[in-house]
N, C-alpha and C. Protein backbone atom coordinates (compact mmCIF):
# COMPACT_ATOMS: atom_id res chain seq x y z
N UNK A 1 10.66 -6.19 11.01
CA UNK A 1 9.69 -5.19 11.40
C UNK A 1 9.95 -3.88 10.64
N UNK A 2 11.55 -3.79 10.34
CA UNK A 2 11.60 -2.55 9.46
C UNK A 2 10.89 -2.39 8.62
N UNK A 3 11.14 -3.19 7.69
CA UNK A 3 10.19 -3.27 6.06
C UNK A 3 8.57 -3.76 6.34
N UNK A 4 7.96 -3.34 7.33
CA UNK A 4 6.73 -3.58 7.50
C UNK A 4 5.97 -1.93 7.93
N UNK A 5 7.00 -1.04 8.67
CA UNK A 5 7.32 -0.13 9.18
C UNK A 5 7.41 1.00 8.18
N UNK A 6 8.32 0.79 6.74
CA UNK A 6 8.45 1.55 6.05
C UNK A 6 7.23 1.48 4.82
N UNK A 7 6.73 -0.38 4.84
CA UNK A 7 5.71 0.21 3.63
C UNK A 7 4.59 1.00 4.06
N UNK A 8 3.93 1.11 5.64
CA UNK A 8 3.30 1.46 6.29
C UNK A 8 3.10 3.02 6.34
N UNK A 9 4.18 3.56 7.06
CA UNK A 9 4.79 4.57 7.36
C UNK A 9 5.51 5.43 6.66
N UNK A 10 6.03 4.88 5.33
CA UNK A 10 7.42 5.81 4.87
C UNK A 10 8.56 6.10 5.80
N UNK A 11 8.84 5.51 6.86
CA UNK A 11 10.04 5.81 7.20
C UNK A 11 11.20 4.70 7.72
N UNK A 12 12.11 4.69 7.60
CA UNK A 12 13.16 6.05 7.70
C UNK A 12 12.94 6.82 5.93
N UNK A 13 12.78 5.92 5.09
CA UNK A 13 12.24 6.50 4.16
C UNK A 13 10.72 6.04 2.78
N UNK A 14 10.95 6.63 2.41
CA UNK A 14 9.66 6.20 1.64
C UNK A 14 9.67 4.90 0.85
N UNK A 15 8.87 4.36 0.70
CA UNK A 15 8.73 2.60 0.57
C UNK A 15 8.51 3.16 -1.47
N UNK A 16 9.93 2.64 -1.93
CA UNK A 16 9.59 2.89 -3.53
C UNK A 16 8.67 2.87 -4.49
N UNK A 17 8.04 1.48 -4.22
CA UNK A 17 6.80 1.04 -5.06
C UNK A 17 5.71 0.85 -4.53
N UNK A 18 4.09 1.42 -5.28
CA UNK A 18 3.47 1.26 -5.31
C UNK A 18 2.53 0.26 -4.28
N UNK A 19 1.75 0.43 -3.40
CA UNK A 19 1.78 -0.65 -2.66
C UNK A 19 -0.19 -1.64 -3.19
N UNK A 20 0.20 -2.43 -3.05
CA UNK A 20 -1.06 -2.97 -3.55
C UNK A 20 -1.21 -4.50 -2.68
N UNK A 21 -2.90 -4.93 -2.61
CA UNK A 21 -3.04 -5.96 -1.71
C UNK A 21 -1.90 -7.11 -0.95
N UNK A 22 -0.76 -7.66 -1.88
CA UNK A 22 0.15 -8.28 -2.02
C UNK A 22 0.93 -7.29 -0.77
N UNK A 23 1.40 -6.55 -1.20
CA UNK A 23 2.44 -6.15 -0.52
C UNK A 23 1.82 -5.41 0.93
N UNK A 24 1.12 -5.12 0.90
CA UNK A 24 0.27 -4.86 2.16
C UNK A 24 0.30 -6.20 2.78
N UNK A 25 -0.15 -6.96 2.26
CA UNK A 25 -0.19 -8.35 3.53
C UNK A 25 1.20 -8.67 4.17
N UNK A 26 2.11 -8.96 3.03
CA UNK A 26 3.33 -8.78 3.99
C UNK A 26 3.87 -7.30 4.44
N UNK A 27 3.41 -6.35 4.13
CA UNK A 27 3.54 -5.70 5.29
C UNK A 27 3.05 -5.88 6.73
N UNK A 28 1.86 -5.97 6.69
CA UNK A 28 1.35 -6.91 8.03
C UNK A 28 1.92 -7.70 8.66
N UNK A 29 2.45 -8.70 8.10
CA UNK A 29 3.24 -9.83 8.19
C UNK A 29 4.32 -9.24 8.63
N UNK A 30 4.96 -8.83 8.15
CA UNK A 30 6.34 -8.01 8.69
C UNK A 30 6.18 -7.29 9.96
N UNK A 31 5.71 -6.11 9.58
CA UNK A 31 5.47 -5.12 11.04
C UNK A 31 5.26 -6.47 12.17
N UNK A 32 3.65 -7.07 12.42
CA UNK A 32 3.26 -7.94 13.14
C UNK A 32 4.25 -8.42 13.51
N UNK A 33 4.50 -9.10 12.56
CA UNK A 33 5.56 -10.87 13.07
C UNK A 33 6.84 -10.42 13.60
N UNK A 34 7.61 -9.23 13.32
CA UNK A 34 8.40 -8.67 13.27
C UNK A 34 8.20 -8.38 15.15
N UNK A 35 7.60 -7.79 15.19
CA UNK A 35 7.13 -7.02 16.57
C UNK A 35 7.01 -8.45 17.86
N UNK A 36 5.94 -9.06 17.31
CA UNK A 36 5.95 -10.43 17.91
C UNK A 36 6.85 -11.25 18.20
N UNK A 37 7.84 -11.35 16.99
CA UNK A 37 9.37 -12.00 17.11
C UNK A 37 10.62 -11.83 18.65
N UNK A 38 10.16 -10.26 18.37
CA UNK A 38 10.84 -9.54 19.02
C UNK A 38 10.95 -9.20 20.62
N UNK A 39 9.48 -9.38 21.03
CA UNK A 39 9.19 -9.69 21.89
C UNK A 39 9.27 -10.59 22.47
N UNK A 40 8.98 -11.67 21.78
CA UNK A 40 8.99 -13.42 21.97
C UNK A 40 7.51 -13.92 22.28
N UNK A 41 6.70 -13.60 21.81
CA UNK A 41 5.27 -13.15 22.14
C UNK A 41 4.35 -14.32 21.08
N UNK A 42 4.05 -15.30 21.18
CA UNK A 42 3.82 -16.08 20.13
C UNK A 42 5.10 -16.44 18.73
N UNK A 43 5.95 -16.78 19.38
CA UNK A 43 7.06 -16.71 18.53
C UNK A 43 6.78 -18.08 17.45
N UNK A 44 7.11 -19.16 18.07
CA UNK A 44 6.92 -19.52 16.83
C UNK A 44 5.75 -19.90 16.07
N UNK A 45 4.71 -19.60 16.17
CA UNK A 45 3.93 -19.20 14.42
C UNK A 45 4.07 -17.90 13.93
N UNK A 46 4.30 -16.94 14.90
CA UNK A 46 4.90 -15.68 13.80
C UNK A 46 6.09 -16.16 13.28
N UNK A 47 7.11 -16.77 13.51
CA UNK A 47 8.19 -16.90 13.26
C UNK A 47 7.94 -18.20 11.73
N UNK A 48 7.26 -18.67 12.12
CA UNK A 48 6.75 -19.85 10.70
C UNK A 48 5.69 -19.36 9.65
N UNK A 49 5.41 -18.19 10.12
CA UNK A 49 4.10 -17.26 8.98
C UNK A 49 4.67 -16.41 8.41
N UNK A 50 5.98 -15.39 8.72
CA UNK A 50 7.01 -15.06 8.38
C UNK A 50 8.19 -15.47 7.80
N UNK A 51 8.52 -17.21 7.50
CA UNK A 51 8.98 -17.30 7.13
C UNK A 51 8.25 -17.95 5.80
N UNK A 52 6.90 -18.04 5.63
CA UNK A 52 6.58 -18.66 4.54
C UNK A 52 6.42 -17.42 3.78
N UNK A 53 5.85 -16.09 4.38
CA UNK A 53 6.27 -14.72 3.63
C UNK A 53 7.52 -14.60 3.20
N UNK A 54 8.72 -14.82 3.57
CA UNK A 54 9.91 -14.44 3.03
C UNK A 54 9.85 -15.27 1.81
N UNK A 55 9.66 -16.64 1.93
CA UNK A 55 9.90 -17.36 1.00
C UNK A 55 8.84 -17.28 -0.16
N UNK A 56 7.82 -16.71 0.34
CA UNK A 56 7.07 -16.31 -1.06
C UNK A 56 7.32 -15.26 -1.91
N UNK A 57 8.21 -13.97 -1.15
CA UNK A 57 8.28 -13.00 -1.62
C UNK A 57 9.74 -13.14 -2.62
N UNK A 58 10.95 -14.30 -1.83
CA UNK A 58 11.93 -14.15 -2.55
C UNK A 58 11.79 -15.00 -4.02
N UNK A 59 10.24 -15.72 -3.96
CA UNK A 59 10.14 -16.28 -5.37
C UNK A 59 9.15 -15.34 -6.69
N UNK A 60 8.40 -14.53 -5.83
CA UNK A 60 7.91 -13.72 -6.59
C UNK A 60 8.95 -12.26 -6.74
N UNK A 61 10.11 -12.14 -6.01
CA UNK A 61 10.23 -10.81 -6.56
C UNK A 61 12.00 -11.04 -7.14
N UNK A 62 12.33 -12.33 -6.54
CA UNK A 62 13.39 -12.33 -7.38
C UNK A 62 13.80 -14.22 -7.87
N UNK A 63 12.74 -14.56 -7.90
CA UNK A 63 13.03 -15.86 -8.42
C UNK A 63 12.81 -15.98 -9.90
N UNK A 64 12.72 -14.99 -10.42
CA UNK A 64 12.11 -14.60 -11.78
C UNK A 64 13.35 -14.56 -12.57
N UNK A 65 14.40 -13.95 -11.86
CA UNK A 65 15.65 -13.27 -12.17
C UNK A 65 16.52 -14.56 -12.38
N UNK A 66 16.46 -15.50 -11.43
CA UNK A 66 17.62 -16.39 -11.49
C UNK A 66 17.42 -17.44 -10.47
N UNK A 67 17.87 -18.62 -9.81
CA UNK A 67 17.35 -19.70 -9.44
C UNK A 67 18.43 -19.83 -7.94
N UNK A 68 19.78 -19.02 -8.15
CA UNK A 68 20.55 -18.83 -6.85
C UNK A 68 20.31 -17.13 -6.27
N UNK A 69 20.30 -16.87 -5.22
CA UNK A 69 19.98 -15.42 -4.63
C UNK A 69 21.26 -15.12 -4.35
N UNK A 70 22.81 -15.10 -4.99
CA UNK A 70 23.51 -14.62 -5.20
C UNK A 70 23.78 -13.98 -6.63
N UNK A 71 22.90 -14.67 -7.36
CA UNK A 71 22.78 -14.16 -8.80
C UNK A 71 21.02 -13.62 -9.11
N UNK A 72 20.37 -13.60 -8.15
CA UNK A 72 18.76 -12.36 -8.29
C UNK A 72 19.17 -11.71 -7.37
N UNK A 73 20.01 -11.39 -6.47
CA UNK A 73 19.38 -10.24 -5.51
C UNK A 73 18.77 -10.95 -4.42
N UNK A 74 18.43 -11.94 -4.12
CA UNK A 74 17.77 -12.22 -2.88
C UNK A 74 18.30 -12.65 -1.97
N UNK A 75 19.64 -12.23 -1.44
CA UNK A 75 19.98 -12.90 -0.27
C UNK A 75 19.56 -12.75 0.74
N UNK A 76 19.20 -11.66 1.14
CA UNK A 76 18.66 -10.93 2.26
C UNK A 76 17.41 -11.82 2.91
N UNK A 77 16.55 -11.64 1.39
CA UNK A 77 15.16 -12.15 2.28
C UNK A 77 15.36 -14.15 2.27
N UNK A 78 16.28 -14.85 1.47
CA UNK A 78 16.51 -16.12 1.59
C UNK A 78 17.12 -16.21 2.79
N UNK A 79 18.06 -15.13 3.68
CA UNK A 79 18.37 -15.31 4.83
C UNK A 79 17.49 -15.61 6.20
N UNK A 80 16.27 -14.43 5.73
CA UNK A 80 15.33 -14.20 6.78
C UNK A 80 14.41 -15.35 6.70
N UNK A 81 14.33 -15.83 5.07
CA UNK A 81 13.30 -16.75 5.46
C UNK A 81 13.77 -18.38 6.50
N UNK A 82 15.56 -18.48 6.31
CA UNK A 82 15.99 -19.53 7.03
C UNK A 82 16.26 -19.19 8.44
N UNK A 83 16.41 -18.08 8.59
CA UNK A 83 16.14 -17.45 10.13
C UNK A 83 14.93 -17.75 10.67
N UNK A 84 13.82 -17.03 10.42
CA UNK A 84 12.56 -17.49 10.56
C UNK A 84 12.15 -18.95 11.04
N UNK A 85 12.53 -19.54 9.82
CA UNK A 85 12.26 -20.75 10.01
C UNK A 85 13.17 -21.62 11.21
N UNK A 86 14.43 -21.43 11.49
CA UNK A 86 14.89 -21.27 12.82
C UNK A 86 14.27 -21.73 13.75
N UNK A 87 13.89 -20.03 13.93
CA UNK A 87 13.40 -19.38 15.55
C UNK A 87 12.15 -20.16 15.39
N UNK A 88 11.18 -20.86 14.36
CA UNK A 88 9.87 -21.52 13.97
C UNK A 88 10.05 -23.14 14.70
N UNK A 89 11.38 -23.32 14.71
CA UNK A 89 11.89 -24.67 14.92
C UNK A 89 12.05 -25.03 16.75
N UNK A 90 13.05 -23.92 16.79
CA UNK A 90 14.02 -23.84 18.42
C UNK A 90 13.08 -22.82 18.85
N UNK A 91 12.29 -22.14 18.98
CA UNK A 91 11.46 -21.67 20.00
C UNK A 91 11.84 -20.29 20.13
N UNK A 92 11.48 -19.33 21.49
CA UNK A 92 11.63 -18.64 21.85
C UNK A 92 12.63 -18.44 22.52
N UNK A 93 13.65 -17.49 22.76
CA UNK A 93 14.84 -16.94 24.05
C UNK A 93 14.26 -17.15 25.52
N UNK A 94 15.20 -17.36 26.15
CA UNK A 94 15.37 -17.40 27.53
C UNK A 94 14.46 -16.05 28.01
N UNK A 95 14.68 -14.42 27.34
CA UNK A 95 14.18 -13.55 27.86
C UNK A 95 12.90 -13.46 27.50
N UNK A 96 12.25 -14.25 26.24
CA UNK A 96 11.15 -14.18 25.58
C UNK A 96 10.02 -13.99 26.55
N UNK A 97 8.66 -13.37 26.15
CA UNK A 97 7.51 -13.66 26.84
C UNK A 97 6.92 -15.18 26.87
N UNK A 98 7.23 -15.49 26.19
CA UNK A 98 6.72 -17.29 26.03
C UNK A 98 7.25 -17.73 26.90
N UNK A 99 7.98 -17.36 27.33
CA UNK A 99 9.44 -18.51 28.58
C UNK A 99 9.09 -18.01 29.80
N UNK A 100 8.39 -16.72 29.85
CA UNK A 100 7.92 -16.32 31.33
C UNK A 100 7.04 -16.63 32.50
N UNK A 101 7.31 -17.68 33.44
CA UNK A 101 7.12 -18.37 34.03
C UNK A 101 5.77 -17.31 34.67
N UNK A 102 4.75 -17.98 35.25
CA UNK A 102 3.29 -17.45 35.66
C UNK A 102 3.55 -17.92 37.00
């Protein structure tokens, strides 16, 4: 949700580059899914729409570079996208809104 937050917003600080259709969607994607995640609020397809964003982004912004994300720079978002995909798998938390009994 951070990095959805900052291309949005500028904060905590200003989002470096240029933002254009591309990166706006996963901003969306981020903030949204991010927020949703978090909540537990439709978790897993945010959690599986978010992770096909991570994994698109770690091939367009550093799969260019190199083929392991210890040698481009992408560990971060190769993390999030196997996180994602996770929480896409095993569901929502115990405290989640999804789990909250009616």
């Amino acid at each position: 949700m951070a990095h959805g937050v900052q291309k949005f917003f500028n904060f905590p600080t200003d989002f470096p580059w240029p933002l254009n259709p591309m990166t706006m969607a996963a901003g969306g994607i981020e903030l949204v899914g991010g927020a949703l995640i978090a909540l537990g609020l439709f978790t897993r397809p945010a959690a599986f729409i978010s992770s096909g964003m991570a994994a698109a982004g770690y091939w367009i912004a550093h799969g260019k570079e190199g083929l392991f994300p210890i040698s481009n720079g992408g560990e971060l978002i190769a993390l999030y996208c196997f996180i994602f995909l996770f929480i896409a798998a095993n569901g929502a938390g115990i405290w989640s809104i999804d789990r909250k009994k009616t």
